[in-house]
Protein backbone atom coordinates (compact mmCIF):
# COMPACT_ATOMS: atom_id res chain seq x y z
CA UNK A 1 -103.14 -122.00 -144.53
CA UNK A 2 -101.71 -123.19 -141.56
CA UNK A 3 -100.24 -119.73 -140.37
CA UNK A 4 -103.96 -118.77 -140.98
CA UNK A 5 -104.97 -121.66 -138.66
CA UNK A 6 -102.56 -120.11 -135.99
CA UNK A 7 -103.64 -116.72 -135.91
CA UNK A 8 -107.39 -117.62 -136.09
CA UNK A 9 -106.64 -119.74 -133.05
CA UNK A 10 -104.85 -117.36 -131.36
CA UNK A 11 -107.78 -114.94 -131.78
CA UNK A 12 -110.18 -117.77 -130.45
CA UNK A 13 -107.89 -117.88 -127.18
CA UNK A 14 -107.92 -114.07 -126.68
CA UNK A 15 -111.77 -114.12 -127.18
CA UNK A 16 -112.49 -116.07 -124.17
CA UNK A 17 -110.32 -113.31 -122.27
CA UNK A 18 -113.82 -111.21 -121.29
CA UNK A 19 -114.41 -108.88 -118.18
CA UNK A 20 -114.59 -110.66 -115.25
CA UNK A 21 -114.61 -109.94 -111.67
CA UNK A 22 -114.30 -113.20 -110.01
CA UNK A 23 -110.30 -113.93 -109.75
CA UNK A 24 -109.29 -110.49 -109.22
CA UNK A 25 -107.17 -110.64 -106.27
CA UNK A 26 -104.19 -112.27 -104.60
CA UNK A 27 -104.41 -115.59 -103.77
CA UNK A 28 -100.90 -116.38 -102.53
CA UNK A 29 -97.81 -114.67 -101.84
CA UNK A 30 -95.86 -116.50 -104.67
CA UNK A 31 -98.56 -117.96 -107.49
CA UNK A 32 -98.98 -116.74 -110.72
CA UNK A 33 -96.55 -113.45 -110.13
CA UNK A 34 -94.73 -111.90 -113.26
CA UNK A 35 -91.71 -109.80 -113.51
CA UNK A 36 -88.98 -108.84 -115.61
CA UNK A 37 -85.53 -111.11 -115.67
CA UNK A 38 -81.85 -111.30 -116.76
CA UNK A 39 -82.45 -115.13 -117.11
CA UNK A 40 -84.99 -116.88 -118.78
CA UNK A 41 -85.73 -119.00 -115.52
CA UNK A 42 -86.70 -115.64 -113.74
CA UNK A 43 -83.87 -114.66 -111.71
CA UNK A 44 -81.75 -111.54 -111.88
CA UNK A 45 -84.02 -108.64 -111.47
CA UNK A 46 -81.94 -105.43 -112.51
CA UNK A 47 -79.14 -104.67 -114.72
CA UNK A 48 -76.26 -102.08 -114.63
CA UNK A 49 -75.53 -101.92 -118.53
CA UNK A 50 -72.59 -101.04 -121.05
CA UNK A 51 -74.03 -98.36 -122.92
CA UNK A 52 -74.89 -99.11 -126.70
CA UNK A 53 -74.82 -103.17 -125.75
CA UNK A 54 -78.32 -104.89 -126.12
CA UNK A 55 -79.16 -106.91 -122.80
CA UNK A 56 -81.51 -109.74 -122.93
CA UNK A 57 -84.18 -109.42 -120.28
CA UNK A 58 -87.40 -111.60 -120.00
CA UNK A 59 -90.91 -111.55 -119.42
CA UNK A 60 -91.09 -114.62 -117.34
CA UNK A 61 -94.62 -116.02 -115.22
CA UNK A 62 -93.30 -117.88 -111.88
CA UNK A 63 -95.50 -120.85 -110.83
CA UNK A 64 -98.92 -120.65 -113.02
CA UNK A 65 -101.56 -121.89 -110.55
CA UNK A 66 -104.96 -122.58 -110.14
CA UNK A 67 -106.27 -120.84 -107.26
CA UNK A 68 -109.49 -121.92 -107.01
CA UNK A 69 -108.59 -125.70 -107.21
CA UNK A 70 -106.24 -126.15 -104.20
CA UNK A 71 -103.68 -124.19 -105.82
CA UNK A 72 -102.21 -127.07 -108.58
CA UNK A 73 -100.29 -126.32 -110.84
CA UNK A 74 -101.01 -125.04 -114.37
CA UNK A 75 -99.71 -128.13 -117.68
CA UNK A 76 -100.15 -125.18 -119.59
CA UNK A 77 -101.34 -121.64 -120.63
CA UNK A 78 -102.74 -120.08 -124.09
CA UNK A 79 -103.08 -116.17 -123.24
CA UNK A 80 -101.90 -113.16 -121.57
CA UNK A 81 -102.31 -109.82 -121.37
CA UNK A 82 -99.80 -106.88 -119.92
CA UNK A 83 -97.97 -103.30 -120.35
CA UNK A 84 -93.99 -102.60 -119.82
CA UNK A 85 -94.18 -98.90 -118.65
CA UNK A 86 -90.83 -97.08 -118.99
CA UNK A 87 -89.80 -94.61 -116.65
CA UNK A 88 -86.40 -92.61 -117.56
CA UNK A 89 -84.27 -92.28 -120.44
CA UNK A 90 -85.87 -93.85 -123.55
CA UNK A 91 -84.50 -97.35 -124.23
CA UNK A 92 -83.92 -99.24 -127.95
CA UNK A 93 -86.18 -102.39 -128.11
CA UNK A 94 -84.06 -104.28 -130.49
CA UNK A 95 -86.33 -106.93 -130.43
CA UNK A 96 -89.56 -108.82 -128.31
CA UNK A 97 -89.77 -112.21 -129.31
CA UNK A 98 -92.82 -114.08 -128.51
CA UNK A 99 -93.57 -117.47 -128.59
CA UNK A 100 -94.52 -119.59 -131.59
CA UNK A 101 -97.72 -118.93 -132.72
CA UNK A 102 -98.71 -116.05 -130.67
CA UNK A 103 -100.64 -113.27 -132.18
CA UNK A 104 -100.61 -109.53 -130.12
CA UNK A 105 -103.22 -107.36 -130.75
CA UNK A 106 -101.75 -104.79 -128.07
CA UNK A 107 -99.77 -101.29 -129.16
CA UNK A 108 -95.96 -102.33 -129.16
CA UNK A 109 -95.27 -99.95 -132.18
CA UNK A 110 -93.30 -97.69 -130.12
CA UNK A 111 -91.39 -97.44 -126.83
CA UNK A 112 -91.00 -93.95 -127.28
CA UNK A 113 -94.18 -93.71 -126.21
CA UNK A 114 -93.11 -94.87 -122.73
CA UNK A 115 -94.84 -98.46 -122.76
CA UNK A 116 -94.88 -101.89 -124.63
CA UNK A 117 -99.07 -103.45 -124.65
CA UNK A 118 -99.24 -106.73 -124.87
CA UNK A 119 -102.41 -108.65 -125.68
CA UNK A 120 -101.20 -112.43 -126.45
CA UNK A 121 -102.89 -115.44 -127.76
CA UNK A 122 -101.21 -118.10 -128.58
CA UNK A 123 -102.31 -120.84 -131.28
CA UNK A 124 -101.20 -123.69 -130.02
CA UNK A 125 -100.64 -124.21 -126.14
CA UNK A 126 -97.35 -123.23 -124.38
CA UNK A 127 -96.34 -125.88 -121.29
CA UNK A 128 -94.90 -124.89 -117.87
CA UNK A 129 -91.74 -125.76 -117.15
CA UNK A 130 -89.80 -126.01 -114.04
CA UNK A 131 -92.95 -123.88 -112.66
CA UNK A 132 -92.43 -120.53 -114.79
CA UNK A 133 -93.46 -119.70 -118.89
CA UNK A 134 -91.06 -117.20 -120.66
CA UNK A 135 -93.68 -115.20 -121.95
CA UNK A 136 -91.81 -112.80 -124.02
CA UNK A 137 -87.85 -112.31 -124.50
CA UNK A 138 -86.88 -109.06 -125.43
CA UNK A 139 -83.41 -106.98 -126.34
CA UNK A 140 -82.98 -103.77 -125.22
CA UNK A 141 -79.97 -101.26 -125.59
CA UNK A 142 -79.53 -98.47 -123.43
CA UNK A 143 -77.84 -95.31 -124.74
CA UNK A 144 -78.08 -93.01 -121.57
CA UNK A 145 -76.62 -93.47 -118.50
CA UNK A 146 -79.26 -92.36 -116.55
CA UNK A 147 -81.66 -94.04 -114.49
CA UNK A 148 -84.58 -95.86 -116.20
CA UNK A 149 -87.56 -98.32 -114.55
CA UNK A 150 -89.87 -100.70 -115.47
CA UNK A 151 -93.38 -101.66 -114.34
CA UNK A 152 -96.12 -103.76 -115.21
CA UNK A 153 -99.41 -102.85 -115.52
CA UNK A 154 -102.73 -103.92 -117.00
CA UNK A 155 -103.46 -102.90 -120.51
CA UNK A 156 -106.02 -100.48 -121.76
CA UNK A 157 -108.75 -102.68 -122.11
CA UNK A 158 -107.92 -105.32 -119.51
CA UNK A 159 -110.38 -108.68 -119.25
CA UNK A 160 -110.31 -108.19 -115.40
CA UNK A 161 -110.24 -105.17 -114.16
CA UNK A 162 -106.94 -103.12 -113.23
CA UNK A 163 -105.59 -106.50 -113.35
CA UNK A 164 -102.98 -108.40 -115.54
CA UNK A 165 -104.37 -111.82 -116.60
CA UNK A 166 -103.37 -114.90 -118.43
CA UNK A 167 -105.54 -117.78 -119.27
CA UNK A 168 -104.69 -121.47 -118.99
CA UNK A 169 -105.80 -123.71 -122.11
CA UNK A 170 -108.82 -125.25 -120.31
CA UNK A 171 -110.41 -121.73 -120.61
CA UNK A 172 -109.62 -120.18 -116.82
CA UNK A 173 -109.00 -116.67 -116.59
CA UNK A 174 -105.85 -115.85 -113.52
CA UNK A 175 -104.99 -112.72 -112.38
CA UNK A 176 -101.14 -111.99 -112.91
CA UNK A 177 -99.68 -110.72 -109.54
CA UNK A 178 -96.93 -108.11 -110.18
CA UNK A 179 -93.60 -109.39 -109.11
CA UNK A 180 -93.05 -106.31 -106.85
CA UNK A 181 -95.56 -106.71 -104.52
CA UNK A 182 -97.19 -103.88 -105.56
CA UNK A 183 -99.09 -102.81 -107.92
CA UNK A 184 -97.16 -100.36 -109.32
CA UNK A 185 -93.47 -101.37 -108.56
CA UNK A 186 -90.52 -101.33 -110.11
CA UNK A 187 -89.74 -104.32 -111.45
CA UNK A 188 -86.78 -103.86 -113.47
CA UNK A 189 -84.33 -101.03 -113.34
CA UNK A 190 -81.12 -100.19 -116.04
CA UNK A 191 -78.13 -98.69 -114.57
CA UNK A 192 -80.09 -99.09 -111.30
CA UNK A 193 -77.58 -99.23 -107.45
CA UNK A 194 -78.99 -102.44 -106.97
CA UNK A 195 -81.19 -105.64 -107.42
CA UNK A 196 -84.95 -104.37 -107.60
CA UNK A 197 -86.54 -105.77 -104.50
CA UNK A 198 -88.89 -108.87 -105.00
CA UNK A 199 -91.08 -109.11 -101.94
CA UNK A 200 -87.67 -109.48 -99.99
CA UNK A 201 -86.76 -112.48 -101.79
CA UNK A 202 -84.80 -113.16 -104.93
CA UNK A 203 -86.76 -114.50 -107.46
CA UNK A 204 -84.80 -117.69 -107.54
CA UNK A 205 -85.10 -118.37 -103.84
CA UNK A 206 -89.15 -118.12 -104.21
CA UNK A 207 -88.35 -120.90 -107.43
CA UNK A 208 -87.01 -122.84 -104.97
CA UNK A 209 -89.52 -122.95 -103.03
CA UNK A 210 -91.79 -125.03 -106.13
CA UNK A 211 -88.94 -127.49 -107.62
């Protein structure tokens, strides 16, 4: 009964996800911005791997705001929605491990079909923490040494459009800026030369910035 209770929550969060135009844009250079990470406190932006050894990289949110209220800071969120595109040689997801509760309705049957959807609601509320949410931690294993990216995109049927979104728990629907600075940047790279760029800033610099 209670796992029932959970996923009909869940679904009650992602329900109040609908179309909207009225937050899609970018509000500030470093609010609500998600990217991929070695570290679950959103640093460490690329990875040169040992073949056949799963790497733990994560989904990570950095500083969820409210920008239509002076920009404060988010207690909390309950939904989000996004796609992991994969560009190269095909990875093994090992695993995606979302938080407690959650319930995705997106298509993450199969990364051989060269993206990950995720369309989250979560049951019970997850808090912010040191200004970022670990949205998702996943395992991958790389079996080709060639070259393979990463970016984020909205989903197929995205609440606001051609935009990423997550909602806090008092109901407000935020566009997720994409970590790159653009819309359709790389955001995480295997076996890439170097660290992807993050609006010329490591990720844990802009943290900084909100601790």
């Amino acid at each position: 009964m209670k796992k029932l209770l959970f996923a009909v929550s869940a679904l009650a969060a992602l329900a109040l996800l609908t179309p909207s135009t009225g937050f899609a844009q970018h509000e500030s250079s470093f609010n609500n911005q998600v990217g991929l990470f070695l570290n679950p406190d959103g640093t460490g932006a690329s990875a040169t791997v040992t073949l056949g050894a799963p790497v733990s990289v994560y989904l990570v949110l950095i500083n969820p705001t409210d920008v239509e209220a002076g920009e404060a800071p988010y207690p909390d969120m309950n939904a989000f929605e996004c796609t992991l595109n994969f560009n190269g040689p095909a990875l093994f997801k090992l695993a995606d491990v979302l938080p407690a509760t959650a319930v995705n309705v997106g298509d993450n049957t199969d990364i051989n079909q060269g993206f990950l959807e995720y369309i989250v609601g979560l049951g019970t509320s997850m808090p912010i923490v040191n200004a970022s949410a670990t949205l998702i931690s996943f395992q991958f294993m790389a079996t080709n040494p060639g070259l393979t990216e990463i970016t984020l995109t909205q989903t197929q049927f995205p609440s606001i459009p051609n935009e990423m979104a997550f909602q806090s728990v008092s109901g407000q629907l935020r566009v997720m800026n994409n970590a790159s600075g653009a819309a359709d940047g790389v955001v995480f790279a295997f076996n890439s030369l170097g660290v992807v760029a993050i609006e010329d800033a490591s990720f844990g610099s802009v943290k900084s910035l909100f601790r």
